[in-house]
PDB file of N, CA and C in Angstrom:
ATOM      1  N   UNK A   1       6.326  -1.259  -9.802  1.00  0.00           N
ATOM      2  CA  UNK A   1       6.490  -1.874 -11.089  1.00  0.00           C
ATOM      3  C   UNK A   1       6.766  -0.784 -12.110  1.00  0.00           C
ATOM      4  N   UNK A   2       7.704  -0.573 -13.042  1.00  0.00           N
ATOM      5  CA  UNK A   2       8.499   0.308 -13.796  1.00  0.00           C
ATOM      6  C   UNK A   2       7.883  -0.593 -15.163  1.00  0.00           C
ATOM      7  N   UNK A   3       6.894   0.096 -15.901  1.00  0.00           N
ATOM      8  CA  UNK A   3       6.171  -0.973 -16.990  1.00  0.00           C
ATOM      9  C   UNK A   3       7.109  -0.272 -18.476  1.00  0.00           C
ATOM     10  N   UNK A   4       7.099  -1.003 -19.342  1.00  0.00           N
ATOM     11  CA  UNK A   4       7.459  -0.686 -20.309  1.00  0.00           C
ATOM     12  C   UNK A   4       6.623   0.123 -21.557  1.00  0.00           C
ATOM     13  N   UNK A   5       7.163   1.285 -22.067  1.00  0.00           N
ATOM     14  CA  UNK A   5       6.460   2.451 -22.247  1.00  0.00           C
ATOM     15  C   UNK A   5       5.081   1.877 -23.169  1.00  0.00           C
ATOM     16  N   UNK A   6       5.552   1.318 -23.926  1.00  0.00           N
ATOM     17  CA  UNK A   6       4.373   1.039 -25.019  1.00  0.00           C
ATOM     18  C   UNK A   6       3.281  -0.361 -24.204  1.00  0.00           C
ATOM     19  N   UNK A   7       3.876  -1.021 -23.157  1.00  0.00           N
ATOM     20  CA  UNK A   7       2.943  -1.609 -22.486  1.00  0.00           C
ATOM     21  C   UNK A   7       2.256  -0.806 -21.565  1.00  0.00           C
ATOM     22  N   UNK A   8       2.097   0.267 -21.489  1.00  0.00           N
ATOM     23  CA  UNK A   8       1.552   0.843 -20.458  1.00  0.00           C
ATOM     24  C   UNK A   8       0.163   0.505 -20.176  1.00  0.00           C
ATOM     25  N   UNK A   9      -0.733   0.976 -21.511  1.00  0.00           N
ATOM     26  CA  UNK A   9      -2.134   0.648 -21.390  1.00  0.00           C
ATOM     27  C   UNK A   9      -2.553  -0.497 -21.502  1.00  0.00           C
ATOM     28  N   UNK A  10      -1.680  -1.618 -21.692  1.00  0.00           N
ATOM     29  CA  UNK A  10      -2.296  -2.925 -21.329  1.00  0.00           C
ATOM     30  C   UNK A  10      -2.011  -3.559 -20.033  1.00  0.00           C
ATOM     31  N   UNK A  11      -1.026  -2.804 -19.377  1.00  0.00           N
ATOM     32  CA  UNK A  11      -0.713  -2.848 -17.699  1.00  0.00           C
ATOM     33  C   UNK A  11      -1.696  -2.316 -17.234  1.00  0.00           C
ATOM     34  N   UNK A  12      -2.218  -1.179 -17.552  1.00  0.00           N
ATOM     35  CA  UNK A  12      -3.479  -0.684 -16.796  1.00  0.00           C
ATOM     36  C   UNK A  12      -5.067  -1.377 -16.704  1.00  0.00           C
ATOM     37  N   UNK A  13      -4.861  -1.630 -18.147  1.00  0.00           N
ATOM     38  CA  UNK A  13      -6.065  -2.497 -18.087  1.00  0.00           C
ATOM     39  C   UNK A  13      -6.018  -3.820 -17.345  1.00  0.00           C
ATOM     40  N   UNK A  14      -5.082  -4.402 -17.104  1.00  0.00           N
ATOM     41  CA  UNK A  14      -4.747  -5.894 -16.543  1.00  0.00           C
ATOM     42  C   UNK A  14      -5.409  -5.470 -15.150  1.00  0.00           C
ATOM     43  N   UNK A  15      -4.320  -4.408 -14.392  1.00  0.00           N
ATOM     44  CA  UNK A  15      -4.532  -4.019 -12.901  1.00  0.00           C
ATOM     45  C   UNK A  15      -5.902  -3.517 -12.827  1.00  0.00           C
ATOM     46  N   UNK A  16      -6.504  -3.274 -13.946  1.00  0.00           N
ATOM     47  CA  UNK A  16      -7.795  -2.622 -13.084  1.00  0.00           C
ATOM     48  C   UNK A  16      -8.574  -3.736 -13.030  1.00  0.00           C
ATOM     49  N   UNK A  17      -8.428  -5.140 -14.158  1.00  0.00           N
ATOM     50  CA  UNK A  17      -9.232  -5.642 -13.576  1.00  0.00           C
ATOM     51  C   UNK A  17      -8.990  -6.938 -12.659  1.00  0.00           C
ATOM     52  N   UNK A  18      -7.871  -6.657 -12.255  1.00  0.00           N
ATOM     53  CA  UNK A  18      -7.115  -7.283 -11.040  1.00  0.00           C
ATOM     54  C   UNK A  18      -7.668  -6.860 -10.084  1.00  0.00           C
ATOM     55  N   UNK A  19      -7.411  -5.914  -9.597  1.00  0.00           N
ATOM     56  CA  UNK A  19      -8.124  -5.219  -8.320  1.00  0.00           C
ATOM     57  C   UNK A  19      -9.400  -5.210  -8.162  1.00  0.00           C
ATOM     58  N   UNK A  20     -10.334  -5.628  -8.708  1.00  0.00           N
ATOM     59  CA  UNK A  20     -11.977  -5.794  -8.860  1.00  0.00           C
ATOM     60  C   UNK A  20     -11.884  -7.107  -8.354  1.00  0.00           C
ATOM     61  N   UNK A  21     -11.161  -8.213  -9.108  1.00  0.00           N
ATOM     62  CA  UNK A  21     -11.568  -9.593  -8.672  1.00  0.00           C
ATOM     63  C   UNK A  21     -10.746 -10.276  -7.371  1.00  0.00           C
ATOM     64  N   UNK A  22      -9.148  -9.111  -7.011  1.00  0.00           N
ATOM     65  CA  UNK A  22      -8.513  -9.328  -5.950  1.00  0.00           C
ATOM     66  C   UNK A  22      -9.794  -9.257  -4.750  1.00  0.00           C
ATOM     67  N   UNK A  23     -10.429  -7.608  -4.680  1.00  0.00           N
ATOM     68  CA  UNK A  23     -11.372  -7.245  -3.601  1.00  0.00           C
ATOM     69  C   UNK A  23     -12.675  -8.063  -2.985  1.00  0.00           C
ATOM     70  N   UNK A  24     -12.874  -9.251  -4.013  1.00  0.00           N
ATOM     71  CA  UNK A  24     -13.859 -10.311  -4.302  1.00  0.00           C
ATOM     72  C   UNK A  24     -13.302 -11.525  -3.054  1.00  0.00           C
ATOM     73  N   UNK A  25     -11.883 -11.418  -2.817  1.00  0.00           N
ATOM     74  CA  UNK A  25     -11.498 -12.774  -2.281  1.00  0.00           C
ATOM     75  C   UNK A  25     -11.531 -12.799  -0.936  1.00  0.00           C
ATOM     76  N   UNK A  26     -12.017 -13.795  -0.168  1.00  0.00           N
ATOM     77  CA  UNK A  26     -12.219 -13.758   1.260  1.00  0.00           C
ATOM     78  C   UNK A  26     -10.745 -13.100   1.752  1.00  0.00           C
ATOM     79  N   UNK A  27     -11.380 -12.125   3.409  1.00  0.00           N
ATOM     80  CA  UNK A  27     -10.480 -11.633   3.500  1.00  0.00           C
ATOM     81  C   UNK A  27      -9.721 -10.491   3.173  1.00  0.00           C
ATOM     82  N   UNK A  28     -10.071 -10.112   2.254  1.00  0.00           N
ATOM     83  CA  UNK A  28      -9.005  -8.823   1.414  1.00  0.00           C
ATOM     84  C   UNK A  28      -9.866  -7.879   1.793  1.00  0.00           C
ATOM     85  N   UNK A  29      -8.900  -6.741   2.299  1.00  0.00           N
ATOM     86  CA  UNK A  29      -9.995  -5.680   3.204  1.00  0.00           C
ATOM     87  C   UNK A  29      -9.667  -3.792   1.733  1.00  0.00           C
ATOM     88  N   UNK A  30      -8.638  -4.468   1.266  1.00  0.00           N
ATOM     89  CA  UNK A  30      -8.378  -3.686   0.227  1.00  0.00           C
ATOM     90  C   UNK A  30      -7.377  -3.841  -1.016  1.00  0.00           C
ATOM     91  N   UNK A  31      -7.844  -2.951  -1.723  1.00  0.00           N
ATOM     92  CA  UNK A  31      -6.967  -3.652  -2.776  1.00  0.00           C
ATOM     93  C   UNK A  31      -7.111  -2.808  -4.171  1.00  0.00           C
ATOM     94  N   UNK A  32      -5.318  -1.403  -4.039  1.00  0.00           N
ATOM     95  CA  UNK A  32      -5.561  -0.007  -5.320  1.00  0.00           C
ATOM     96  C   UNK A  32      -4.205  -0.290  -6.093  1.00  0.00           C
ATOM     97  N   UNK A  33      -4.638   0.193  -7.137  1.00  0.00           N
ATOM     98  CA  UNK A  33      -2.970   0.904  -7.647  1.00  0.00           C
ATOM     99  C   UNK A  33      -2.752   2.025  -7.964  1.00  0.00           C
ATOM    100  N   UNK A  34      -1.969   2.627  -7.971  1.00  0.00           N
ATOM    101  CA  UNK A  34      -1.354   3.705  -7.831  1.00  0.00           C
ATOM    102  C   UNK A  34      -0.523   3.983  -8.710  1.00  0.00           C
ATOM    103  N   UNK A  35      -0.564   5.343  -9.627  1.00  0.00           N
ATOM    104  CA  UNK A  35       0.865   5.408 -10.247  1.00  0.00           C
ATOM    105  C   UNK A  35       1.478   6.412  -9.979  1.00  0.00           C
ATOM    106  N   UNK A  36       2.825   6.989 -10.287  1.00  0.00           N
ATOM    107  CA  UNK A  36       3.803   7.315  -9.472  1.00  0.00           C
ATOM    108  C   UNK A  36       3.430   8.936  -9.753  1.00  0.00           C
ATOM    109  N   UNK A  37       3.522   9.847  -9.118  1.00  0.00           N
ATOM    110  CA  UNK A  37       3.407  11.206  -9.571  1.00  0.00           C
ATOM    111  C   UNK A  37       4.511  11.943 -10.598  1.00  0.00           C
ATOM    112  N   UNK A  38       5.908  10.911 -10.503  1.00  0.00           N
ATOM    113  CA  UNK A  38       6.940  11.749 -11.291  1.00  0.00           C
ATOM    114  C   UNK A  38       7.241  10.982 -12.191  1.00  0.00           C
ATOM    115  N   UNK A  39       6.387   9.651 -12.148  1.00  0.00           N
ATOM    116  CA  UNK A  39       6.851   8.494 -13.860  1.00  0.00           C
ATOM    117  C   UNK A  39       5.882   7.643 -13.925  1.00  0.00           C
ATOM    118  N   UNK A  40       5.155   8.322 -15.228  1.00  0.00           N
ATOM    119  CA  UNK A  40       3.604   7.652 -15.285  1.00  0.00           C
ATOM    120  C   UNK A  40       3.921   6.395 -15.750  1.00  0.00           C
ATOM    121  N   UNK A  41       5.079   5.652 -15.601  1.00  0.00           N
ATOM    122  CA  UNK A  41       5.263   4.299 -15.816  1.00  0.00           C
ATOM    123  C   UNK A  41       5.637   3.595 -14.644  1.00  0.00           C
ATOM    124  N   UNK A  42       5.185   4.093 -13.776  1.00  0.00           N
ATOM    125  CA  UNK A  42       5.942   3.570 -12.201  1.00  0.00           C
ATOM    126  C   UNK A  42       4.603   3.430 -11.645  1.00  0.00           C
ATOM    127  N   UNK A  43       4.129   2.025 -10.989  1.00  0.00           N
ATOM    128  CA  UNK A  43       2.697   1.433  -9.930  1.00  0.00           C
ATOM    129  C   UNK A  43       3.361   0.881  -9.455  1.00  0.00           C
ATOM    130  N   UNK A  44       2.008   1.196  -8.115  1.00  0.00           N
ATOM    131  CA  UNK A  44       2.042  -0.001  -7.100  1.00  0.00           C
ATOM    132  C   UNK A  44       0.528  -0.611  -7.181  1.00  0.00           C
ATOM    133  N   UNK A  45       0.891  -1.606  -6.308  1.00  0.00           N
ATOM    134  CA  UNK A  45      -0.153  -2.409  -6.189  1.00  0.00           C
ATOM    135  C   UNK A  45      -0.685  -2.495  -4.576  1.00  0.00           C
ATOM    136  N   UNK A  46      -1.360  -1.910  -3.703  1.00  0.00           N
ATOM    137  CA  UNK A  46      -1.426  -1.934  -2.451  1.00  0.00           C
ATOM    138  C   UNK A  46      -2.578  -2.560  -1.975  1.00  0.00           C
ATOM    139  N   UNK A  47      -1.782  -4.049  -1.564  1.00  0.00           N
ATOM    140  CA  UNK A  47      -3.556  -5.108  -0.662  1.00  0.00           C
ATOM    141  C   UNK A  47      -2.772  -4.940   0.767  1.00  0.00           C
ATOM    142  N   UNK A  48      -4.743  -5.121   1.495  1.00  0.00           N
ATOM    143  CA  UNK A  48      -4.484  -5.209   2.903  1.00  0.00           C
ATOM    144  C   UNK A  48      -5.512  -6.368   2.802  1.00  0.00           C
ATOM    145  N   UNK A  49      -5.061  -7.007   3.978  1.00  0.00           N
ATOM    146  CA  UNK A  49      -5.418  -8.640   4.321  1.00  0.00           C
ATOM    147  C   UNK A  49      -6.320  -8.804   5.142  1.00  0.00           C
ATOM    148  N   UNK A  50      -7.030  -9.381   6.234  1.00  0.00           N
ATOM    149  CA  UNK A  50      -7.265  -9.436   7.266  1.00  0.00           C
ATOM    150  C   UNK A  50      -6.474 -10.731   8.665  1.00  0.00           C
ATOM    151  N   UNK A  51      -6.051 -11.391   7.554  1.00  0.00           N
ATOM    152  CA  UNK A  51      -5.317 -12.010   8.629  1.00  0.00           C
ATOM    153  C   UNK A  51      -3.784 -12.906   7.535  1.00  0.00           C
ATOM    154  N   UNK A  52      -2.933 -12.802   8.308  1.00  0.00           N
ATOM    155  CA  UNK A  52      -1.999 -13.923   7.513  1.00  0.00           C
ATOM    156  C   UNK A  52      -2.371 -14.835   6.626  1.00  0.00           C
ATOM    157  N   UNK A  53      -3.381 -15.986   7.490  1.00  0.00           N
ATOM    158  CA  UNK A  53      -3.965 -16.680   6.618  1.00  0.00           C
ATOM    159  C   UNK A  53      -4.317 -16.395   5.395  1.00  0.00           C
ATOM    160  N   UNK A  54      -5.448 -15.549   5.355  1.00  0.00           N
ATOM    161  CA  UNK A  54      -5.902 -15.628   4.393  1.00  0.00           C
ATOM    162  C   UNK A  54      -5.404 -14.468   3.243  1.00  0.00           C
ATOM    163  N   UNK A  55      -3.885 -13.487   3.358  1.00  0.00           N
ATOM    164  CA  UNK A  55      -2.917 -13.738   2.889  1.00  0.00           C
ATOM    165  C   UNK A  55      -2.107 -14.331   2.208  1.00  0.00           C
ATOM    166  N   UNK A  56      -2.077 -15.656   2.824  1.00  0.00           N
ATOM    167  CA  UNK A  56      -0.891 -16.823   2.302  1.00  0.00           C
ATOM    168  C   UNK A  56      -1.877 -17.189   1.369  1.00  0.00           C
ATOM    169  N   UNK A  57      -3.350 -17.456   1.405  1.00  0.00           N
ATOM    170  CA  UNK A  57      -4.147 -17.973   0.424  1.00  0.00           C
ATOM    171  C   UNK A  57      -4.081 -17.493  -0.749  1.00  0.00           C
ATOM    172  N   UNK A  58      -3.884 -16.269  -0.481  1.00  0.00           N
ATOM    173  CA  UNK A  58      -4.633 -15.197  -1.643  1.00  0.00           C
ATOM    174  C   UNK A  58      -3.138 -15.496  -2.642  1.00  0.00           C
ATOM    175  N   UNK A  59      -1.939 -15.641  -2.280  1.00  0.00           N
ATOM    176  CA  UNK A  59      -0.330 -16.080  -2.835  1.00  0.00           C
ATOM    177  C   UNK A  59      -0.091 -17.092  -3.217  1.00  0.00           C
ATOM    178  N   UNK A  60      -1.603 -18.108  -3.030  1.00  0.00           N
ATOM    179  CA  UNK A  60      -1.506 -19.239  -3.693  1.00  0.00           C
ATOM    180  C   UNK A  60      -2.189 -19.447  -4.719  1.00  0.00           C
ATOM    181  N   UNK A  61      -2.943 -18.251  -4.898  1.00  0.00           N
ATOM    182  CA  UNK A  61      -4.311 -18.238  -5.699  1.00  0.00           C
ATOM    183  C   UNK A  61      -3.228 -17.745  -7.203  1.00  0.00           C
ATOM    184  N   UNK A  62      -4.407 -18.105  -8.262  1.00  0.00           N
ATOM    185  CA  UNK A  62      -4.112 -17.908  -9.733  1.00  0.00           C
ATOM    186  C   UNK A  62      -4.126 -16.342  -9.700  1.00  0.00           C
ATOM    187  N   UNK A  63      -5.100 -15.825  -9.212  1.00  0.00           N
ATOM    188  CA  UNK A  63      -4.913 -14.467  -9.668  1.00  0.00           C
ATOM    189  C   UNK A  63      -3.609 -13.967  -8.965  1.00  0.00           C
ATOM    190  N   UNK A  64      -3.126 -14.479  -7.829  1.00  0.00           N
ATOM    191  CA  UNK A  64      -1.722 -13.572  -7.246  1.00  0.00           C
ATOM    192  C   UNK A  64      -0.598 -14.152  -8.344  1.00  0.00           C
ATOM    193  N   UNK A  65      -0.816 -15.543  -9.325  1.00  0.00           N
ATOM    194  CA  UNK A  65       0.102 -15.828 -10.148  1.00  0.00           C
ATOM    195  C   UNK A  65       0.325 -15.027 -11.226  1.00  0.00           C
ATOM    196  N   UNK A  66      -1.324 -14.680 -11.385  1.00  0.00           N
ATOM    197  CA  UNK A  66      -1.565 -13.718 -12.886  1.00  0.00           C
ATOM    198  C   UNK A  66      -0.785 -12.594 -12.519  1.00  0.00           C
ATOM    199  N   UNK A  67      -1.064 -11.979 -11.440  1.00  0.00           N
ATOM    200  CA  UNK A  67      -0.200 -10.634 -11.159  1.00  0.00           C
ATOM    201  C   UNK A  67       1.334 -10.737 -11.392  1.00  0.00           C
ATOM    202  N   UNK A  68       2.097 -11.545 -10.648  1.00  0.00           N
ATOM    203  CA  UNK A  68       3.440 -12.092 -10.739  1.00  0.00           C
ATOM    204  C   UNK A  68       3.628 -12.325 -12.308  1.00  0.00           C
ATOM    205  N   UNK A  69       2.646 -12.815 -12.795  1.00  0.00           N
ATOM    206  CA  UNK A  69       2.883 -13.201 -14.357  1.00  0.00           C
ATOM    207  C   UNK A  69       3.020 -11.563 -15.570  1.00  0.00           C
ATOM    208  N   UNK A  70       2.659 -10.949 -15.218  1.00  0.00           N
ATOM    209  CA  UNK A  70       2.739  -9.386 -15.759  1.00  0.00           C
ATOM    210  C   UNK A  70       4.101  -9.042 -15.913  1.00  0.00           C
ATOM    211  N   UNK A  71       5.391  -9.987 -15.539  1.00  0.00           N
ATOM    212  CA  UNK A  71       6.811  -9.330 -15.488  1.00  0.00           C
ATOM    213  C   UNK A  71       6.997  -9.098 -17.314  1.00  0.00           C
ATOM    214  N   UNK A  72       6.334  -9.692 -18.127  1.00  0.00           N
ATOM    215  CA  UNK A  72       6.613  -9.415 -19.637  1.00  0.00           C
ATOM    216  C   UNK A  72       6.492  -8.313 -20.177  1.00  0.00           C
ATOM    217  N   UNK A  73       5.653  -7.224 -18.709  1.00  0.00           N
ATOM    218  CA  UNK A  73       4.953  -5.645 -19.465  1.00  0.00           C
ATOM    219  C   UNK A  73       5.757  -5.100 -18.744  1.00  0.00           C
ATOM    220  N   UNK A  74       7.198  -5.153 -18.019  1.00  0.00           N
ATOM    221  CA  UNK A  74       7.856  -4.667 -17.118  1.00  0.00           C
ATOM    222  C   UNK A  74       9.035  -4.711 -17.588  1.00  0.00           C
ATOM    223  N   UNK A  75      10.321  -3.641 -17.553  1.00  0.00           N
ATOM    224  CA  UNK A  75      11.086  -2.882 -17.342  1.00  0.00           C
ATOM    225  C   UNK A  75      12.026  -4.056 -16.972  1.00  0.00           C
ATOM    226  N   UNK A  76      12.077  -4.325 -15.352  1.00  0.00           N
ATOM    227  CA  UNK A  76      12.493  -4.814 -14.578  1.00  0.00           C
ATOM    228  C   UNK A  76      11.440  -5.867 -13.626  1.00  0.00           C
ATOM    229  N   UNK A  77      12.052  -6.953 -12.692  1.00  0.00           N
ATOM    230  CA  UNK A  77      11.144  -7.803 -12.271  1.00  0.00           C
ATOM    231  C   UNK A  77      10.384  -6.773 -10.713  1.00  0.00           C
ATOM    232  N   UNK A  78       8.967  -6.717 -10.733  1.00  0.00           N
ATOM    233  CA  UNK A  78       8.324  -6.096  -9.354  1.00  0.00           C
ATOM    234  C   UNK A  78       8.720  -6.507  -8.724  1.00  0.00           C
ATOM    235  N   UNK A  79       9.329  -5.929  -7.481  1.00  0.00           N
ATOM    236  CA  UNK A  79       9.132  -5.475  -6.588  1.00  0.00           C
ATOM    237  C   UNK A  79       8.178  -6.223  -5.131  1.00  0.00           C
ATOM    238  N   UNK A  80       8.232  -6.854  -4.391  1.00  0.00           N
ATOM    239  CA  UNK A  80       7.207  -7.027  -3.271  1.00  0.00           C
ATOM    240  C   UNK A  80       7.691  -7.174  -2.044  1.00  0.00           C
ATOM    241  N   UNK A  81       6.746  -6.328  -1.082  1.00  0.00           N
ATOM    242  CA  UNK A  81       7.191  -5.876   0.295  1.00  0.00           C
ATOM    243  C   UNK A  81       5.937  -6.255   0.749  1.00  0.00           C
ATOM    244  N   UNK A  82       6.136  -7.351   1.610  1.00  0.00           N
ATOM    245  CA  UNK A  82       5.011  -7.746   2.574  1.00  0.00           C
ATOM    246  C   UNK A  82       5.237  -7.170   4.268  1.00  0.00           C
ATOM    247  N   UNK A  83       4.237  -6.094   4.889  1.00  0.00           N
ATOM    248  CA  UNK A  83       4.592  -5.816   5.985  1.00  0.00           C
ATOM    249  C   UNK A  83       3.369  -5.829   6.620  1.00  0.00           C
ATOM    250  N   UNK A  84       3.641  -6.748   8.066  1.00  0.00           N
ATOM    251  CA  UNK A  84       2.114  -6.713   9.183  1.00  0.00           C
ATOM    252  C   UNK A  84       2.698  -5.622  10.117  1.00  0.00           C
ATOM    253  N   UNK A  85       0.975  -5.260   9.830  1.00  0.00           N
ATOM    254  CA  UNK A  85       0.668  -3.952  10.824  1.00  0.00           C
ATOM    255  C   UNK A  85       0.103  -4.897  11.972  1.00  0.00           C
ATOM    256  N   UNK A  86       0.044  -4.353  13.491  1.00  0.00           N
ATOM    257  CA  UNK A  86       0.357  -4.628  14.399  1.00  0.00           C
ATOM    258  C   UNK A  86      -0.590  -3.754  15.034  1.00  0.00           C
ATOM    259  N   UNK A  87      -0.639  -2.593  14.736  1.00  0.00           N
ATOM    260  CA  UNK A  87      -1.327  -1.501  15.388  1.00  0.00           C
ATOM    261  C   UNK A  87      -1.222  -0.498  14.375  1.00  0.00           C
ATOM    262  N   UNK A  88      -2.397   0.498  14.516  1.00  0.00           N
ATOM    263  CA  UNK A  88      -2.666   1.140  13.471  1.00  0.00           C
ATOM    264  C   UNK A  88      -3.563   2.447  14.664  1.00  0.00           C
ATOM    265  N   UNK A  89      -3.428   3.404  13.640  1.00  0.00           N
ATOM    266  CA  UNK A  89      -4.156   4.309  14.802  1.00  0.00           C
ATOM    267  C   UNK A  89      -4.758   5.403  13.735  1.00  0.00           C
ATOM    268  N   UNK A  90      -5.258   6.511  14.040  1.00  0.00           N
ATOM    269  CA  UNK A  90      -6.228   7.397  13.514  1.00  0.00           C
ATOM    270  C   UNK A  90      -5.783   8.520  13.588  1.00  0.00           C
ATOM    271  N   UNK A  91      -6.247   9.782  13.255  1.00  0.00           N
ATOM    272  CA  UNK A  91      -6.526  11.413  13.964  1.00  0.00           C
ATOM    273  C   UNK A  91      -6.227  11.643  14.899  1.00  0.00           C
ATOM    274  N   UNK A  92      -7.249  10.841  15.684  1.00  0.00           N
ATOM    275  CA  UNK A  92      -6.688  10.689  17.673  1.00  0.00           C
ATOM    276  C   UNK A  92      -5.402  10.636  17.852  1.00  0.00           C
ATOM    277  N   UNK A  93      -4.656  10.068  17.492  1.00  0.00           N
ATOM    278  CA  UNK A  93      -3.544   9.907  17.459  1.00  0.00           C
ATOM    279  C   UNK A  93      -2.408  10.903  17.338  1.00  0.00           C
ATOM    280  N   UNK A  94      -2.891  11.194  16.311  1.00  0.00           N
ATOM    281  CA  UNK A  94      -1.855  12.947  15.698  1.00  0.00           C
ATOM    282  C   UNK A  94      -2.587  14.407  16.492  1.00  0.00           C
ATOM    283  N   UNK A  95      -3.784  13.908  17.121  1.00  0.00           N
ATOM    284  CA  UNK A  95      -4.082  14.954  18.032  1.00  0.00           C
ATOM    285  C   UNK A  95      -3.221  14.789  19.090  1.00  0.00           C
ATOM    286  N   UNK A  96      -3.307  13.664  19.799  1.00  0.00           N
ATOM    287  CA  UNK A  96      -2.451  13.231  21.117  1.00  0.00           C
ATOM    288  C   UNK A  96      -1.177  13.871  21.011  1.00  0.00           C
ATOM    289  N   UNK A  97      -0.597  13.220  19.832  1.00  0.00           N
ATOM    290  CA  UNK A  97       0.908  13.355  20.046  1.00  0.00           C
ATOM    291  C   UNK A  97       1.060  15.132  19.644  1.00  0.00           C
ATOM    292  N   UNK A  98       0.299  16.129  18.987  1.00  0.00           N
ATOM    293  CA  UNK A  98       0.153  16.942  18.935  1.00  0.00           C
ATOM    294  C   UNK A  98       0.333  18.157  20.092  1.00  0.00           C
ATOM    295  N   UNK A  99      -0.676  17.890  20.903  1.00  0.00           N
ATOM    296  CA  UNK A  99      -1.284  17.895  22.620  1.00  0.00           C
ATOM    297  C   UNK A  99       0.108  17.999  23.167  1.00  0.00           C
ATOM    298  N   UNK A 100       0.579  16.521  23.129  1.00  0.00           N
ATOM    299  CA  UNK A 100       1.745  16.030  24.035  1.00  0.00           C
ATOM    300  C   UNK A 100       2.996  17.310  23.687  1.00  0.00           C
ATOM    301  N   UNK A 101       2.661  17.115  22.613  1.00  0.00           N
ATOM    302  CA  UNK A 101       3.869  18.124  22.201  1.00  0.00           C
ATOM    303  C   UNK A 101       3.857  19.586  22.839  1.00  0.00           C
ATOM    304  N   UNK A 102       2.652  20.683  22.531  1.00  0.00           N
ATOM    305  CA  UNK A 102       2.651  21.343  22.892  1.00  0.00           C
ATOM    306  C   UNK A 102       2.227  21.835  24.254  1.00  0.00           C
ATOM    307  N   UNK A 103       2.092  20.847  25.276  1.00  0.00           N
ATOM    308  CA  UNK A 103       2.202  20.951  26.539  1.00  0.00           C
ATOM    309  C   UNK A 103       3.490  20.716  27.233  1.00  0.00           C
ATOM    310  N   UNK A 104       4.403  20.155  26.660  1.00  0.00           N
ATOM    311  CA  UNK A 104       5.905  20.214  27.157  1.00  0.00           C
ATOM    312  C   UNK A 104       5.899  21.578  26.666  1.00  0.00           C
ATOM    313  N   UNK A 105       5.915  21.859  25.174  1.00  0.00           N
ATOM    314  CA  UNK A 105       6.695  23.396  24.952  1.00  0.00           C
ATOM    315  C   UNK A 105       6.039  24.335  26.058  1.00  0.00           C
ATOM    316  N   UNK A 106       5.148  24.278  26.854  1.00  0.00           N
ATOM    317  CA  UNK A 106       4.300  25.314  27.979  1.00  0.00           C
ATOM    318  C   UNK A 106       5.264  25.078  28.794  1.00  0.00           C
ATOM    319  N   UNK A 107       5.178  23.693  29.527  1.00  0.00           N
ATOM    320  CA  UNK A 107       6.223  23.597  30.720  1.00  0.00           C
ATOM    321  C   UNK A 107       7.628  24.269  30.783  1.00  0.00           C
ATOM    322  N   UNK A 108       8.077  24.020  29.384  1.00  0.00           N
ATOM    323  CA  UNK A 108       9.552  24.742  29.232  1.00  0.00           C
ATOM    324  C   UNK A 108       9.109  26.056  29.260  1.00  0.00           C
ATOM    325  N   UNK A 109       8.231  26.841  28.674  1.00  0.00           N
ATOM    326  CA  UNK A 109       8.468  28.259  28.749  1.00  0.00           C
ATOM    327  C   UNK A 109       8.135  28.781  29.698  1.00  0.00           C
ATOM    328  N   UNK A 110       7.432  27.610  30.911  1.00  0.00           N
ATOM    329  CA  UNK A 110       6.990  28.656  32.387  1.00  0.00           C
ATOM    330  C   UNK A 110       8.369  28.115  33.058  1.00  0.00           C
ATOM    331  N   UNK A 111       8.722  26.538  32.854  1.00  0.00           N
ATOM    332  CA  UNK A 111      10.208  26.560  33.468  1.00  0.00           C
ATOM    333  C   UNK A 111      11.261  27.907  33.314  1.00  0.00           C
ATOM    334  N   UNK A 112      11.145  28.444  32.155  1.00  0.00           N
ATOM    335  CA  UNK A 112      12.400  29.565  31.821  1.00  0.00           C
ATOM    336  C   UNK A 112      11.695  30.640  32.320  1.00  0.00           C
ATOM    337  N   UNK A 113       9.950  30.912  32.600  1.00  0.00           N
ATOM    338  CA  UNK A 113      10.308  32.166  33.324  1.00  0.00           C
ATOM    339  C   UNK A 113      10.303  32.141  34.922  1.00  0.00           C
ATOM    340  N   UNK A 114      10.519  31.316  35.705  1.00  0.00           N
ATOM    341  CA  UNK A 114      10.835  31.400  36.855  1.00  0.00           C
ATOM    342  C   UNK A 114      12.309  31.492  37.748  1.00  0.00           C
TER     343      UNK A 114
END
C-alpha cells in the first residue's frame, strides 16, 4: 500500500489497531505490517491463516472490509496476494541443503584427483 504523504500517520494508526483485533479472530496464526525500507510510505500487511476456511471468514468479516476500506489514505488501490503454503520448513532445512551441497563439492574434488 503506497499511502498518501500527509495520510501517513493516520494509516499507521488505523493498521496498528487493525492488527491487534485481526490477531483476536479465530484462526489467524499472525498478523504485522511492515513498512518499506526505501519509502516510508510503502506497507504491507502480512496475515497467516490456519486453514482456508477460516481465511474466507476472516474476508467476510467487517474488519477485512475496514482494511479494504483504507483505499481513501492511498496513492493507488492495495494490492492483495493470497498464497497457500503447502509446506514450510526451518534451519534444518538450510542445513540439509547446505550439507547436500558441500558433499557433492567433496565428491567432485576426489573425482578430479584420481
Amino acid at each position: 500500500m503506497k499511502v498518501i504523504p500527509e495520510k501517513r500517520a493516520e494509516l499507521l494508526q488505523t493498521l496498528r489497531s487493525m492488527t491487534e483485533e485481526i490477531r483476536k479472530e479465530k484462526g489467524c496464526m499472525n498478523c504485522e505490517f511492515y513498512q518499506d525500507v526505501e519509502n516510508e510510505n510503502i506497507f504491507s500487511v502480512i496475515e497467516e491463516w490456519k486453514t482456508q476456511e477460516e481465511l474466507d471468514s476472516h474476508m467476510k468479516s467487517d474488519m477485512f472490509g475496514a482494511l479494504i476500506g483504507i483505499k481513501s489514505l492511498l496513492v493507488d488501490p492495495a494490492k492483495i496476494n493470497i498464497k497457500a503454503v503447502s509446506y514450510t520448513a526451518g534451519m534444518e532445512a538450510v542445513k540439509k541443503a547446505r550439507e547436500d551441497s558441500h558433499g557433492s563439492d567433496k565428491k567432485e574434488e576426489e573425482g578430479e584427483e584420481k
